[in-house]
Protein backbone atom coordinates (compact mmCIF):
# COMPACT_ATOMS: atom_id res chain seq x y z
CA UNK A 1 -81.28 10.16 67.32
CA UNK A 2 -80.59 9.17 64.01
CA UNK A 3 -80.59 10.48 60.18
CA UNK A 4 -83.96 8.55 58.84
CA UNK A 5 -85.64 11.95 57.64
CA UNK A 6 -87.26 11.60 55.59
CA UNK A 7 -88.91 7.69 56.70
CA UNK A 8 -91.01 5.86 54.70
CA UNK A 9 -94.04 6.15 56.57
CA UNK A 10 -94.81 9.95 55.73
CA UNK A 11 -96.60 11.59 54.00
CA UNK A 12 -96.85 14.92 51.93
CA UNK A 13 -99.91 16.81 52.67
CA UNK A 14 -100.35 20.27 50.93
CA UNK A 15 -102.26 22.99 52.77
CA UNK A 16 -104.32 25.15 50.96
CA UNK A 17 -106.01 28.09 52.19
CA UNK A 18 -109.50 29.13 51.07
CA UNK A 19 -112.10 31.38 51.97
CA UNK A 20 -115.04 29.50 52.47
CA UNK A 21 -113.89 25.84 53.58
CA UNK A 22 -117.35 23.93 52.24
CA UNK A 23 -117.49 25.97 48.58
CA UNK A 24 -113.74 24.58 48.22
CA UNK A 25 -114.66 20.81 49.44
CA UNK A 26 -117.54 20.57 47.22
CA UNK A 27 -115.43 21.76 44.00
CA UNK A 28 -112.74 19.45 44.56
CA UNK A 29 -114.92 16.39 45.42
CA UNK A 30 -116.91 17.35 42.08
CA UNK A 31 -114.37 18.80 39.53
CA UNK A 32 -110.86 17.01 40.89
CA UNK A 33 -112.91 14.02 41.67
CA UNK A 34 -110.89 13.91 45.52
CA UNK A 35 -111.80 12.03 48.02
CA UNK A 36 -113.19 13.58 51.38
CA UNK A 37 -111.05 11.45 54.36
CA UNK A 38 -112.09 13.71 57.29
CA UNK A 39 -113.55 16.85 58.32
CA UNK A 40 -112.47 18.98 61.39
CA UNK A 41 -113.92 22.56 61.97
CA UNK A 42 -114.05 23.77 58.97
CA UNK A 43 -110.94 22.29 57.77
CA UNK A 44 -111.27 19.36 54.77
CA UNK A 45 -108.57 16.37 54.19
CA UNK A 46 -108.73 15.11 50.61
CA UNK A 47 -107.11 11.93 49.30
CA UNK A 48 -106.32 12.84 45.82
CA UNK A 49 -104.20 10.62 43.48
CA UNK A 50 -101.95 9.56 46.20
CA UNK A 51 -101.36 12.92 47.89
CA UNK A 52 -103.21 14.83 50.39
CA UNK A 53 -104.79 18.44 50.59
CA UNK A 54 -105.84 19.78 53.72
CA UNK A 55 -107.81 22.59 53.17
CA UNK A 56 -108.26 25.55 55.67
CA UNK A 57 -110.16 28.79 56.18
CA UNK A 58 -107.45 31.97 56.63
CA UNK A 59 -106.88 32.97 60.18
CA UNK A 60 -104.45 35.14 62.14
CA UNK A 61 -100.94 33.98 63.71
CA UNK A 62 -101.03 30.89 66.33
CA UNK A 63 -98.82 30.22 68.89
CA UNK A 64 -96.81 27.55 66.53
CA UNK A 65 -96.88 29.83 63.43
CA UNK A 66 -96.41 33.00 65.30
CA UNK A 67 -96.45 36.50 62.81
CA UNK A 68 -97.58 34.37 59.81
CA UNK A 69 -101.39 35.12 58.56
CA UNK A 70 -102.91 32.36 56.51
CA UNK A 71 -104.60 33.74 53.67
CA UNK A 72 -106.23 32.59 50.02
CA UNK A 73 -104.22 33.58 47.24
CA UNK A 74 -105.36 36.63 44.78
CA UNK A 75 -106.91 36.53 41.70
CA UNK A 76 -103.72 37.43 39.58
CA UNK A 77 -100.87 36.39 41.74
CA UNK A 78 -99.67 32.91 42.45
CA UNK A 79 -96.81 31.64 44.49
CA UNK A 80 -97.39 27.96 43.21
CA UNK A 81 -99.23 26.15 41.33
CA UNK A 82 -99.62 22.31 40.83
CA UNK A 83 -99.39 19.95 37.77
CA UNK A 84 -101.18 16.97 36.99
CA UNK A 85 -99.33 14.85 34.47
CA UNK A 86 -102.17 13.37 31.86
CA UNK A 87 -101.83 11.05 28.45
CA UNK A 88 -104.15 13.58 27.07
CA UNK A 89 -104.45 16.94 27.72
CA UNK A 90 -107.44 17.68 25.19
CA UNK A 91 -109.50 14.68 27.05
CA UNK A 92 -108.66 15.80 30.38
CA UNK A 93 -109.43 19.67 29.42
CA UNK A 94 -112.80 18.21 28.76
CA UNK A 95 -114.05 16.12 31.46
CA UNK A 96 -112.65 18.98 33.86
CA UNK A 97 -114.63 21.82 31.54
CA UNK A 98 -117.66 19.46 31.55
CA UNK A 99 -117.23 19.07 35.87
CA UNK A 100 -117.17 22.98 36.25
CA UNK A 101 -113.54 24.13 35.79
CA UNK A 102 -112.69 27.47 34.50
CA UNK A 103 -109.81 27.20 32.41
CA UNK A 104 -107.74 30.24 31.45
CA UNK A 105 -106.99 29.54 27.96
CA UNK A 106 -107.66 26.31 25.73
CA UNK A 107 -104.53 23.37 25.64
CA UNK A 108 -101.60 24.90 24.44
CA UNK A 109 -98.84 22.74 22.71
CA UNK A 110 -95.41 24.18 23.38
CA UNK A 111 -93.49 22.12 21.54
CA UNK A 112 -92.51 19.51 24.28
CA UNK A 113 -95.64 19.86 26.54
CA UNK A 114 -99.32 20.90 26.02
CA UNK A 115 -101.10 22.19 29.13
CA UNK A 116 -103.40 24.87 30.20
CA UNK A 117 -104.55 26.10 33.41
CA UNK A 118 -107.16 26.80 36.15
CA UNK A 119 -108.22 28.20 39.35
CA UNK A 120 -109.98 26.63 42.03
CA UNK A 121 -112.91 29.00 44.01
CA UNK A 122 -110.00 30.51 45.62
CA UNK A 123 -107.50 30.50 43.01
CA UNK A 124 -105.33 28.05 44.17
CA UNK A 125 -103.84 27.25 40.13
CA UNK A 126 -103.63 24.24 39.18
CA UNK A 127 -102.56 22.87 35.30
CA UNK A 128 -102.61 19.62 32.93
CA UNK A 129 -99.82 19.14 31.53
CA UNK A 130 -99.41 16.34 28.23
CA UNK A 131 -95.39 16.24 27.77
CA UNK A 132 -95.09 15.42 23.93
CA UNK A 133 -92.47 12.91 22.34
């Protein structure tokens, strides 16, 4: 055995659960702009910006994740959320608006960062963030 962990040939994938499986695939192929790489059941494999998102419907405990429910998150709690670094937040806040997202307040400049956030249809949060010179 030896200590290459992590090796260069993996890979990252984020798993995000969702209630309906096909309402989330369709707003992250439209809003995000992420690519669809492969489709099993009702689970959805996204390329997007050089990560991957598998996204799955909520289901009970399995044999390898025994006691642990998979469920979407709720409306006003998050336990993460994830950043997209842009050059312009204003710019970005617009094509997203004008693709369907929902933001929950306008850009906000914070001194050394403007950003803002939104859901996805399951309220998975996600935020652009502009960091400022």
């Amino acid at each position: 055995m030896t200590d290459s962990f992590p090796t260069s040939d993996m890979t990252l994938t984020s798993i995000l659960v969702v209630a309906d499986a096909s309402v989330s695939a369709r707003w992250y192929k439209d809003v995000l702009g992420a690519e669809l790489h492969r489709k099993y059941g009702t689970s959805a494999v996204f390329s997007f910006n050089g990560s991957w998102l598998l996204l799955v419907e909520g289901g009970p405990p399995t044999p390898d994740k025994p006691h642990i429910e998979y469920v979407p998150p709720t409306p006003t709690r998050a336990s993460h959320s994830f950043t997209i670094r842009v050059t312009d937040c204003e710019a970005a806040h617009a094509v997203l608006t004008d693709r369907g997202a929902v933001f929950l307040t306008p850009p906000h400049d914070w001194g050394a960062e403007i950003r803002c956030f939104f859901p996805d249809p399951d309220g998975h949060l996600w935020e652009i963030s502009q960091l400022v010179d």
